[in-house]
PDB file of N, CA and C in Angstrom:
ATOM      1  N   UNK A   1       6.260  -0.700   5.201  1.00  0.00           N
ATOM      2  CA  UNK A   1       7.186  -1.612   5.860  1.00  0.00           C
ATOM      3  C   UNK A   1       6.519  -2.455   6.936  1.00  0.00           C
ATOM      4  N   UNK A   2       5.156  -2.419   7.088  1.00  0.00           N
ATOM      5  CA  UNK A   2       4.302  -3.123   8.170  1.00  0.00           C
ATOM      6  C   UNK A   2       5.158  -4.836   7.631  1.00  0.00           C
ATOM      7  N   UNK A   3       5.570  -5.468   8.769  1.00  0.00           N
ATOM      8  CA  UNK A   3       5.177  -5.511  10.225  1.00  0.00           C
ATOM      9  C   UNK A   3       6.143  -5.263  10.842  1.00  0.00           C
ATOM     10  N   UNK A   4       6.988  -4.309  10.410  1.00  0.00           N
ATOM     11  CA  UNK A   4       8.175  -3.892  11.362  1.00  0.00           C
ATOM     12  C   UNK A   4       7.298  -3.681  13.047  1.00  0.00           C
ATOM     13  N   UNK A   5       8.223  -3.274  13.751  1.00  0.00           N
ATOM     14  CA  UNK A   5       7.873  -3.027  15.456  1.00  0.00           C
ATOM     15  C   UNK A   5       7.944  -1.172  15.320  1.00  0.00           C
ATOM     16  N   UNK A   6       8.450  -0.756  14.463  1.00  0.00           N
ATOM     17  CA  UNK A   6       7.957   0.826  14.145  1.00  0.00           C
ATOM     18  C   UNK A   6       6.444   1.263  14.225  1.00  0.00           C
ATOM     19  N   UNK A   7       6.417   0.153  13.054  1.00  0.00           N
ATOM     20  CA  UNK A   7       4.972   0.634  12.353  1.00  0.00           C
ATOM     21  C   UNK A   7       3.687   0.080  13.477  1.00  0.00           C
ATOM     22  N   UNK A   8       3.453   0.311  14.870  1.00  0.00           N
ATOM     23  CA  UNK A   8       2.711   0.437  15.741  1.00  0.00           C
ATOM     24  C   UNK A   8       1.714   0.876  15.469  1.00  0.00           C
ATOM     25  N   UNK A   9       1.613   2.050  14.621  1.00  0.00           N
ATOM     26  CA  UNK A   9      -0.427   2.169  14.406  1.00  0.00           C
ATOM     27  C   UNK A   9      -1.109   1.725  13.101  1.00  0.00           C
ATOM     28  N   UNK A  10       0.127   1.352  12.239  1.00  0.00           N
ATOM     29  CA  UNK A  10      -0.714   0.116  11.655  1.00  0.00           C
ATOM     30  C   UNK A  10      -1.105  -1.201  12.469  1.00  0.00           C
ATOM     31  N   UNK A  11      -0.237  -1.928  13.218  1.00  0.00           N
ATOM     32  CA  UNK A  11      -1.040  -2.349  13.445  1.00  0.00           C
ATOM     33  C   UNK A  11      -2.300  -2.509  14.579  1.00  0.00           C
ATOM     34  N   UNK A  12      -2.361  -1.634  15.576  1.00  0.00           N
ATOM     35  CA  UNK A  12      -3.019  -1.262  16.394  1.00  0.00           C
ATOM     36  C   UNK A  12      -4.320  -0.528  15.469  1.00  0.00           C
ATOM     37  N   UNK A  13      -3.952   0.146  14.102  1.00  0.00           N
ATOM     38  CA  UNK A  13      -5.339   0.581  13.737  1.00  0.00           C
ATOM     39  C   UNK A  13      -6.366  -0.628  13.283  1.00  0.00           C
ATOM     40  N   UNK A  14      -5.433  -1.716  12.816  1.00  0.00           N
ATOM     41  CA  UNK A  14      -5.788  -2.977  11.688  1.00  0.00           C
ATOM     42  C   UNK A  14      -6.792  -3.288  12.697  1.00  0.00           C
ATOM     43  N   UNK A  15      -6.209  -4.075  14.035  1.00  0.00           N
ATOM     44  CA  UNK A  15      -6.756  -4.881  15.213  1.00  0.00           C
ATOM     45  C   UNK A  15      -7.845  -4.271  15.976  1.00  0.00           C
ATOM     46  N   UNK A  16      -7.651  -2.931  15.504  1.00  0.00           N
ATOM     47  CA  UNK A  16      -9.208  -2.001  16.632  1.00  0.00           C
ATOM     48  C   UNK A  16     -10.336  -2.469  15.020  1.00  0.00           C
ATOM     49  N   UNK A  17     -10.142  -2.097  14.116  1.00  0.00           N
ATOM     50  CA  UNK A  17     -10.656  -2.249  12.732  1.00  0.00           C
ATOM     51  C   UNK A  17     -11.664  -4.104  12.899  1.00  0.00           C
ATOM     52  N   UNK A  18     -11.020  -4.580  12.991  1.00  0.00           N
ATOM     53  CA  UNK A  18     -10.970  -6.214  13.252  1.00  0.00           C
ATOM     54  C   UNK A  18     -11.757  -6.427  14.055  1.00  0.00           C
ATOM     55  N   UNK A  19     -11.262  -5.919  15.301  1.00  0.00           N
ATOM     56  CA  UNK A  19     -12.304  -6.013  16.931  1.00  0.00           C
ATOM     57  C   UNK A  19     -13.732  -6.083  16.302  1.00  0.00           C
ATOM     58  N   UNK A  20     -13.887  -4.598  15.540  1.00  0.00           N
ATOM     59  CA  UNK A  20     -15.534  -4.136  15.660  1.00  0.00           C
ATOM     60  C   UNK A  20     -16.097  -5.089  14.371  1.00  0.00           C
ATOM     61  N   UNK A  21     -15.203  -6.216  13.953  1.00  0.00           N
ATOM     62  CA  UNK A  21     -16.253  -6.909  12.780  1.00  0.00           C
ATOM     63  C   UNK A  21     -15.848  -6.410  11.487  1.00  0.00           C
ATOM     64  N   UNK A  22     -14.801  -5.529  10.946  1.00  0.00           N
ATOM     65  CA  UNK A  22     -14.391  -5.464   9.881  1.00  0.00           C
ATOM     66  C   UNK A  22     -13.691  -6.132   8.843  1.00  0.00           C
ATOM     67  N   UNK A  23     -13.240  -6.154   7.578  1.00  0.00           N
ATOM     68  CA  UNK A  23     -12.977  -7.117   6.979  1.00  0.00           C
ATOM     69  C   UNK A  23     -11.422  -6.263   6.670  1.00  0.00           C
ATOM     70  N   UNK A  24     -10.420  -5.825   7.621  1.00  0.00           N
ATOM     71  CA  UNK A  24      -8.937  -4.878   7.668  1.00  0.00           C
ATOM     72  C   UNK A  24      -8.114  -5.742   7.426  1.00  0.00           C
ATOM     73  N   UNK A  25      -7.117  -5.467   5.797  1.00  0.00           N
ATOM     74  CA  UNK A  25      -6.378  -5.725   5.602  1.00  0.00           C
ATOM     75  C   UNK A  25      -5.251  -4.806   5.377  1.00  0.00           C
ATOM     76  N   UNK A  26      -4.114  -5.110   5.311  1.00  0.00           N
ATOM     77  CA  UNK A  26      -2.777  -4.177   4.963  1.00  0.00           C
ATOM     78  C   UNK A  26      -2.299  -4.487   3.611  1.00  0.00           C
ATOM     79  N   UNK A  27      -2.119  -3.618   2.931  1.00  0.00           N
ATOM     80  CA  UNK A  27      -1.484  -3.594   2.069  1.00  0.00           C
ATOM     81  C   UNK A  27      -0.243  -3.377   1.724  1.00  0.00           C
ATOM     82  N   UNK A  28       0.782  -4.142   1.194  1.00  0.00           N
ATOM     83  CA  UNK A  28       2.180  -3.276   1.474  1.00  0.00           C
ATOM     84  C   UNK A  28       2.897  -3.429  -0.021  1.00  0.00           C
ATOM     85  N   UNK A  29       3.663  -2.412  -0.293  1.00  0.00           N
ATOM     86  CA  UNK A  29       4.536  -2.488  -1.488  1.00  0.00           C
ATOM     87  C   UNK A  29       5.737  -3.160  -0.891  1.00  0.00           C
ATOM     88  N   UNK A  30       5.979  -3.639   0.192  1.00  0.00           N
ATOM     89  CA  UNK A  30       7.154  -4.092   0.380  1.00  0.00           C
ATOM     90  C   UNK A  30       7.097  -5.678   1.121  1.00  0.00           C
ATOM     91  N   UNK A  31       7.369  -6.609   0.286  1.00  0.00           N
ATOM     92  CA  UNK A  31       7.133  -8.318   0.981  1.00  0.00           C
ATOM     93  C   UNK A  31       7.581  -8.303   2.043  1.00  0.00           C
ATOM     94  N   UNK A  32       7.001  -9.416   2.960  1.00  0.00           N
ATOM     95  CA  UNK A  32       7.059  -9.206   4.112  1.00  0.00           C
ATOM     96  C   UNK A  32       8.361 -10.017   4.769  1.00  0.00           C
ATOM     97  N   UNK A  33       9.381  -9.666   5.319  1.00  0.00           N
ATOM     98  CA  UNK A  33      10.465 -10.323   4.988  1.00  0.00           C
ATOM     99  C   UNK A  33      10.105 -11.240   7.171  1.00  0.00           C
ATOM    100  N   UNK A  34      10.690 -12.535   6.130  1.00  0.00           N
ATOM    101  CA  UNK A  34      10.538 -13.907   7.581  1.00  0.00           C
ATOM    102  C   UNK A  34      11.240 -13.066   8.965  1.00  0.00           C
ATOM    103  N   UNK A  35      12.597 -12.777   9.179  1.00  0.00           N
ATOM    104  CA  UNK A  35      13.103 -12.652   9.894  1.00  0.00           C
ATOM    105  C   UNK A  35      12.890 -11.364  10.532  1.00  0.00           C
ATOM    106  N   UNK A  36      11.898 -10.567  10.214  1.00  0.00           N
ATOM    107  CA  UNK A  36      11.779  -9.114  10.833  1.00  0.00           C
ATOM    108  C   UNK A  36      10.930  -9.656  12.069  1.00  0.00           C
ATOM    109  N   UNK A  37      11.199  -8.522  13.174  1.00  0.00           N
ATOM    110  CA  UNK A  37      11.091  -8.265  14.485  1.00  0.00           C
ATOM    111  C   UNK A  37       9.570  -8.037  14.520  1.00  0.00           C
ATOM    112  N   UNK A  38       8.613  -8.562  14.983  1.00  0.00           N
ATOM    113  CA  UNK A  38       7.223  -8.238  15.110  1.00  0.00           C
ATOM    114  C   UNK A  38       6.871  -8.157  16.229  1.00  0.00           C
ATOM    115  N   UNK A  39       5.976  -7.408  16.264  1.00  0.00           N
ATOM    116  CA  UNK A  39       4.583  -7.345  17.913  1.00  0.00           C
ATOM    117  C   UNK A  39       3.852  -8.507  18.238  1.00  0.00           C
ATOM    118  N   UNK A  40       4.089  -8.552  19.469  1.00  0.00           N
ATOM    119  CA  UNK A  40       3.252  -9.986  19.589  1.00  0.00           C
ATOM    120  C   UNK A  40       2.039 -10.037  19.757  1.00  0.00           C
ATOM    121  N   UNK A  41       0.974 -11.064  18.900  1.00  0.00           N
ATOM    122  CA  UNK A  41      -0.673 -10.813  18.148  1.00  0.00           C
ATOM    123  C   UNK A  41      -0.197  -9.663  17.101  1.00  0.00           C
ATOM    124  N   UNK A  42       0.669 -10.100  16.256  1.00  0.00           N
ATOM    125  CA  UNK A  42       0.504  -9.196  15.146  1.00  0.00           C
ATOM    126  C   UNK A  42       0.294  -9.953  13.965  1.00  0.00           C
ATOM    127  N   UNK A  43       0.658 -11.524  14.066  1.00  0.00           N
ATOM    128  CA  UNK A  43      -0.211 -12.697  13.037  1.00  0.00           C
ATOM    129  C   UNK A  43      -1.416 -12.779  12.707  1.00  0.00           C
ATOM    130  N   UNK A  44      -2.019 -12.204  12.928  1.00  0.00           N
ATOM    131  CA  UNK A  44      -3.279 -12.281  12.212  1.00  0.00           C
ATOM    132  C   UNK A  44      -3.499 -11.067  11.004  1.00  0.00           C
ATOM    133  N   UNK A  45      -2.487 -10.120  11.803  1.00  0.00           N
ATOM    134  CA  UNK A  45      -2.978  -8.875  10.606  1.00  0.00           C
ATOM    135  C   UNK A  45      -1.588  -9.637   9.642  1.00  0.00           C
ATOM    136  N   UNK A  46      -0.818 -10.718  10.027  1.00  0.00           N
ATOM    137  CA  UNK A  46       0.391 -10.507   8.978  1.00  0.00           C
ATOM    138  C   UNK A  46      -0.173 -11.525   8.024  1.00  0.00           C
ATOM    139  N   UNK A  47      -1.206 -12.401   8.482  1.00  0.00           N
ATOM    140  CA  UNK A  47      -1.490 -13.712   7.969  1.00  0.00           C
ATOM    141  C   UNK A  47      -2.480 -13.504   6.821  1.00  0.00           C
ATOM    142  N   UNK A  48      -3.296 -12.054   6.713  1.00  0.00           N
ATOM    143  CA  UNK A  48      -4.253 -11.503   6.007  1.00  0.00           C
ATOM    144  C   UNK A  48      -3.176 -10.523   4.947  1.00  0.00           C
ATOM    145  N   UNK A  49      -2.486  -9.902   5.330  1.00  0.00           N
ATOM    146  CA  UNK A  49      -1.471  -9.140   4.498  1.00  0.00           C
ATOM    147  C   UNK A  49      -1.340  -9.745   3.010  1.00  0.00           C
ATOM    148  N   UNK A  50      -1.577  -8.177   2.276  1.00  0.00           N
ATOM    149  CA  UNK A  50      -1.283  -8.373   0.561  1.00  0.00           C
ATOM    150  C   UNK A  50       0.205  -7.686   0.318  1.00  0.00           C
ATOM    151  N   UNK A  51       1.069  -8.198  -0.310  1.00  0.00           N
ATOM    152  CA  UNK A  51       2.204  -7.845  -0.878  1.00  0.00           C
ATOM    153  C   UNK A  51       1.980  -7.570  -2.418  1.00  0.00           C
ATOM    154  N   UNK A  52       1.887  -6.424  -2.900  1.00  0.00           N
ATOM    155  CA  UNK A  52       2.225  -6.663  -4.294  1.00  0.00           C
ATOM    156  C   UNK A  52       3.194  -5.600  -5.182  1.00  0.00           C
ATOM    157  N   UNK A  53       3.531  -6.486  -5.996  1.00  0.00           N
ATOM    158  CA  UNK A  53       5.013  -5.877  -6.640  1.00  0.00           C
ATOM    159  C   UNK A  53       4.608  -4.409  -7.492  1.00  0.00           C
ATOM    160  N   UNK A  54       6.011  -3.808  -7.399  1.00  0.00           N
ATOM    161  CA  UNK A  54       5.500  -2.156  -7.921  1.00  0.00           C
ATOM    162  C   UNK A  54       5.238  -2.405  -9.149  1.00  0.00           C
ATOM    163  N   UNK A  55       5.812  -2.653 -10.337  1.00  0.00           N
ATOM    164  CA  UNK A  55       5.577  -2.630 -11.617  1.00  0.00           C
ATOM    165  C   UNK A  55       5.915  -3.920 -11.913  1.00  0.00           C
ATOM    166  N   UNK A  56       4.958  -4.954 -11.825  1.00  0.00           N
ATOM    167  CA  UNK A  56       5.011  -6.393 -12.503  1.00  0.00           C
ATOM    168  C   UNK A  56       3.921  -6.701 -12.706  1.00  0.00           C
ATOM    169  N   UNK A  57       3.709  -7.571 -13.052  1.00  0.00           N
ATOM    170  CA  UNK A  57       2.677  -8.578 -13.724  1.00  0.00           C
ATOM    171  C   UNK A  57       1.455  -7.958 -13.445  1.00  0.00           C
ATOM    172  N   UNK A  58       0.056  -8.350 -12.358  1.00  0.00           N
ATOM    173  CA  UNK A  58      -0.596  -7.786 -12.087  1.00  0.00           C
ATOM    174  C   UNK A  58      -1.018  -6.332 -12.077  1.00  0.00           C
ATOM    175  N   UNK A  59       0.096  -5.808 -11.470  1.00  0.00           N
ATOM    176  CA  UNK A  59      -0.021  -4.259 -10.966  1.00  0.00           C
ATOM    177  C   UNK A  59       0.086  -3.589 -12.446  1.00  0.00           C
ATOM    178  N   UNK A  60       0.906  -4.217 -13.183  1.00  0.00           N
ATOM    179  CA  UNK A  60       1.159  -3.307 -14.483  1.00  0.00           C
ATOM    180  C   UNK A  60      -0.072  -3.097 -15.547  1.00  0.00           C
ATOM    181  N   UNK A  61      -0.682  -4.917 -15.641  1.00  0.00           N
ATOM    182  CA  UNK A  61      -2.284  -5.250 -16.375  1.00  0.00           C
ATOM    183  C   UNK A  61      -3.191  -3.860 -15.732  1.00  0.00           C
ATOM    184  N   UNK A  62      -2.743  -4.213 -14.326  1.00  0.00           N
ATOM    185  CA  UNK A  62      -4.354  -3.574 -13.940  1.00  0.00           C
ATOM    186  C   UNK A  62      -4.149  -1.737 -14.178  1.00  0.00           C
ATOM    187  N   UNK A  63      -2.563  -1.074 -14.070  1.00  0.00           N
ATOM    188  CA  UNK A  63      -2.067   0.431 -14.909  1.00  0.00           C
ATOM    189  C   UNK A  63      -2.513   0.515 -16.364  1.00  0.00           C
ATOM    190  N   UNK A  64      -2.649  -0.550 -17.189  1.00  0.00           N
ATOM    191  CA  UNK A  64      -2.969  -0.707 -17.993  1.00  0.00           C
ATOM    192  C   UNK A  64      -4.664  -0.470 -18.685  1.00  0.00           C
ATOM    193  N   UNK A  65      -5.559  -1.277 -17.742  1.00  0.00           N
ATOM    194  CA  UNK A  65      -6.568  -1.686 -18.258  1.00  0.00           C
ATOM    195  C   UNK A  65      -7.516  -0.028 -17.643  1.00  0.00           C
ATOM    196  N   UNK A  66      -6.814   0.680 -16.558  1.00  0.00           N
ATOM    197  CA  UNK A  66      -7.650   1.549 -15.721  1.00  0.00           C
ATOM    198  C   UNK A  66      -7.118   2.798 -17.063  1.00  0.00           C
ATOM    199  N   UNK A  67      -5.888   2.650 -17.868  1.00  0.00           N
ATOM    200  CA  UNK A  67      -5.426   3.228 -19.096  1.00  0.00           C
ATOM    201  C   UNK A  67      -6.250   3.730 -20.068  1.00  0.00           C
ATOM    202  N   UNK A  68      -7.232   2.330 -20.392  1.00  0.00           N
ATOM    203  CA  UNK A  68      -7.957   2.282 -21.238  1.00  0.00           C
ATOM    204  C   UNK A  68      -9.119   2.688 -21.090  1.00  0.00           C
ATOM    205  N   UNK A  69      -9.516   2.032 -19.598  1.00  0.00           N
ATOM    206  CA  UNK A  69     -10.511   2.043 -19.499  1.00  0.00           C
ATOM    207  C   UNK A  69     -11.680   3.673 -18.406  1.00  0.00           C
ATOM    208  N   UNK A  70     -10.386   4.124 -18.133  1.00  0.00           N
ATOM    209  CA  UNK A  70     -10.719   5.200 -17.278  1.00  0.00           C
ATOM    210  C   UNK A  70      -9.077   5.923 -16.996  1.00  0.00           C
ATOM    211  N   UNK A  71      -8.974   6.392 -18.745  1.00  0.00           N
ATOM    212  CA  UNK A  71      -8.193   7.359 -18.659  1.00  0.00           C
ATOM    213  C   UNK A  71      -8.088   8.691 -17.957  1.00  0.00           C
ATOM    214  N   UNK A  72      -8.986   9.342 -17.511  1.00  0.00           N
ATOM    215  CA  UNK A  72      -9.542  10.963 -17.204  1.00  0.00           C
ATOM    216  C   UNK A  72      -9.420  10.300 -15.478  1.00  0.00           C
ATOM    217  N   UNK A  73      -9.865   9.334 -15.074  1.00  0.00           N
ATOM    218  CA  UNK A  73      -9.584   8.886 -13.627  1.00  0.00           C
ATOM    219  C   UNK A  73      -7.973   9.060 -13.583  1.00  0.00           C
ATOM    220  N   UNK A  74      -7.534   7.674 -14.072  1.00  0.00           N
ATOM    221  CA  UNK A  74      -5.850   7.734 -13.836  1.00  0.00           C
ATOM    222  C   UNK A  74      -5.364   9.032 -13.486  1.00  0.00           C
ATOM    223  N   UNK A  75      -5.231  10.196 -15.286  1.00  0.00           N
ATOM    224  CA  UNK A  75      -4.641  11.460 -14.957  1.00  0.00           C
ATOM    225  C   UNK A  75      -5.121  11.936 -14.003  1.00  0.00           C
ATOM    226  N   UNK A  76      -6.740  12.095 -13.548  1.00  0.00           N
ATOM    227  CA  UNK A  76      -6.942  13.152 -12.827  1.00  0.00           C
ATOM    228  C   UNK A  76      -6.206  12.701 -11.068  1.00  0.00           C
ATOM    229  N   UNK A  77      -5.773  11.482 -10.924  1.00  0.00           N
ATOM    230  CA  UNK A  77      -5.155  11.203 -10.110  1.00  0.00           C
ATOM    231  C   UNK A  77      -3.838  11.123 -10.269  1.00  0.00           C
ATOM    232  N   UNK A  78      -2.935  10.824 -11.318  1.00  0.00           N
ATOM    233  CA  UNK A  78      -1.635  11.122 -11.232  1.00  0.00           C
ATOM    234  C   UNK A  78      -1.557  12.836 -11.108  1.00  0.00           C
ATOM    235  N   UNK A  79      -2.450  13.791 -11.324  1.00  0.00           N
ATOM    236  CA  UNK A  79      -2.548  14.756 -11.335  1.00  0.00           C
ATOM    237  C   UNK A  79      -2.337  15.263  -9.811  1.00  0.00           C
ATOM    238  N   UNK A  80      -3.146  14.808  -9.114  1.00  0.00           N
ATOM    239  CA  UNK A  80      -3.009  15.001  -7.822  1.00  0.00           C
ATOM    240  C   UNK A  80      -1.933  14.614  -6.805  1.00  0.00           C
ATOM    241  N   UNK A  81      -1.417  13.672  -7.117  1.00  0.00           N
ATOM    242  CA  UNK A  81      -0.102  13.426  -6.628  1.00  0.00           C
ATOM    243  C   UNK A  81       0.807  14.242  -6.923  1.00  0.00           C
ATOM    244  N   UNK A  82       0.878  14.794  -7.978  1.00  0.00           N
ATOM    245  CA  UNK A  82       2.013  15.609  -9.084  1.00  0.00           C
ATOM    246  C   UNK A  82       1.621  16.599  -7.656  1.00  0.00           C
ATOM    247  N   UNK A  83       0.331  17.158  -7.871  1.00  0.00           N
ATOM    248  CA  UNK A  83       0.016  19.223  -7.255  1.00  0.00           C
ATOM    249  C   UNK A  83       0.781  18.450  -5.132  1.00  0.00           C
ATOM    250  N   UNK A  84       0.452  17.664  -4.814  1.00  0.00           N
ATOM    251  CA  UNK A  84       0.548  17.163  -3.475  1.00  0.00           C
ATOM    252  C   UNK A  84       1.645  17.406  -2.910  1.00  0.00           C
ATOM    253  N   UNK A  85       2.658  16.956  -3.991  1.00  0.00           N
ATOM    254  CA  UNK A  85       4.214  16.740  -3.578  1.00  0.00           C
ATOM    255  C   UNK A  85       5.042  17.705  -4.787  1.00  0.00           C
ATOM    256  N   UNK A  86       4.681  18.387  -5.145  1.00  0.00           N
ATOM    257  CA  UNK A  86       5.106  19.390  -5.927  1.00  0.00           C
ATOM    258  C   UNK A  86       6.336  19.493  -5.529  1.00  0.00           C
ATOM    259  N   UNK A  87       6.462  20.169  -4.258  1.00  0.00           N
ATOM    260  CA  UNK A  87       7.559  20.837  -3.495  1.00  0.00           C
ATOM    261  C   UNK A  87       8.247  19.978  -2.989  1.00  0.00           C
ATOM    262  N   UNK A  88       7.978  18.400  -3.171  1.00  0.00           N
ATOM    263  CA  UNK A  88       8.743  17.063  -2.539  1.00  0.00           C
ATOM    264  C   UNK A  88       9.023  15.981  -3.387  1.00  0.00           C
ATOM    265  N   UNK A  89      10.373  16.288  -4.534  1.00  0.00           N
ATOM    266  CA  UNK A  89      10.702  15.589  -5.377  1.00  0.00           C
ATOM    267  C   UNK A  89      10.731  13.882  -5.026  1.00  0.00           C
ATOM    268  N   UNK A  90      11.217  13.893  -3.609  1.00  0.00           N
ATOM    269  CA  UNK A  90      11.358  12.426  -3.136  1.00  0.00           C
ATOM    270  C   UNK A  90       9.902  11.607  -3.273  1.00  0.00           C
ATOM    271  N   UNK A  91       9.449  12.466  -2.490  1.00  0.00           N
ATOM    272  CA  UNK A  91       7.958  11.792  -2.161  1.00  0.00           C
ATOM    273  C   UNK A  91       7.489  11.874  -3.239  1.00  0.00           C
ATOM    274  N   UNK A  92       7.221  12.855  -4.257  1.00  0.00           N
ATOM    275  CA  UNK A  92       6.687  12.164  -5.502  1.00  0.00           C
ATOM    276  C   UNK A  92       7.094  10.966  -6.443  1.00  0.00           C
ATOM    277  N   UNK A  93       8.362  10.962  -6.299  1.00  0.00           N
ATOM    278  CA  UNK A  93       8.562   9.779  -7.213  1.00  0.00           C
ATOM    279  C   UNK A  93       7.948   8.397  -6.719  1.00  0.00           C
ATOM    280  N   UNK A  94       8.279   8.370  -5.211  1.00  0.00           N
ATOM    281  CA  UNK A  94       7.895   7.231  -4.760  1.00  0.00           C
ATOM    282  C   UNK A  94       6.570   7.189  -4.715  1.00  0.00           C
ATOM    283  N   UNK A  95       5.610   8.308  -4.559  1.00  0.00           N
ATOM    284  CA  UNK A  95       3.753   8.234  -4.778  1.00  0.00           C
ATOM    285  C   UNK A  95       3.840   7.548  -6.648  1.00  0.00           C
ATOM    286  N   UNK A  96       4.374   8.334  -7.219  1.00  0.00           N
ATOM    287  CA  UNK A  96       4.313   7.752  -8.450  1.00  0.00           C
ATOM    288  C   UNK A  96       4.411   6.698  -8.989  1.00  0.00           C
ATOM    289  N   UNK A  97       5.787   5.653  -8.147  1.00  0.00           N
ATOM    290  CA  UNK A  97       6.066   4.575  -8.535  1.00  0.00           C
ATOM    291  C   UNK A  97       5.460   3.585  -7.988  1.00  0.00           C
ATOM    292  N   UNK A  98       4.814   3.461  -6.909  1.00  0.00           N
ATOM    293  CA  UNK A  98       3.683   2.916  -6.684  1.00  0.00           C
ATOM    294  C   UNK A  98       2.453   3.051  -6.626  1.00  0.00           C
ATOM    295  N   UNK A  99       2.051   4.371  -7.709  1.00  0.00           N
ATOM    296  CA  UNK A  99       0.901   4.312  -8.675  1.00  0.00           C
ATOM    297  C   UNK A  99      -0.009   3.010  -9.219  1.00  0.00           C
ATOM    298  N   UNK A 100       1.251   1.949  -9.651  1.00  0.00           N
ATOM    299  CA  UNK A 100       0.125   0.777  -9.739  1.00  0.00           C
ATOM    300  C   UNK A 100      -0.387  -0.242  -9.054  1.00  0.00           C
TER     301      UNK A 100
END
């Protein structure tokens, strides 16, 4: 949900990241909506920000091609999510569904 005013150590981790010469971006499954409440100097980490959709276009090719191409990776990582959240039906679905 970055750039809500919650999410404080994202961006305080992004901007220490940044300081020392790094190339810190955020990633978010969720677009970044105009009218939300932000920190002020938090444009630069919002202006670098990737949005990308859970299961569309891109994200689905690239579930796809890592399918083919590094099947034993994928499982052995949907695998790990599965053993992680075993005991946390919620949280797995949502690790799962943004698997790609």
């Amino acid at each position: 949900d970055f750039p809500k005013v919650t999410e404080t150590f994202v961006l305080s981790n992004v901007l220490h990241y940044l300081s020392k010469g790094h190339d810190a971006r955020v990633f978010s499954v969720k677009p970044f909506r105009k009218n939300e409440l932000v920190h002020p100097g938090s444009e630069p980490v919002i202006a670098t920000a990737f949005t990308f959709p859970w299961i569309r276009g891109d994200s689905s090719r690239a579930l796809v091609a890592t399918l083919l191409m590094r099947p034993g990776a994928l499982f052995r990582c949907i695998g790990k999510i599965v053993w992680a959240f075993r005991a946390e039906p919620k949280r797995l679905f949502a690790s799962l569904s943004i698997l790609p």
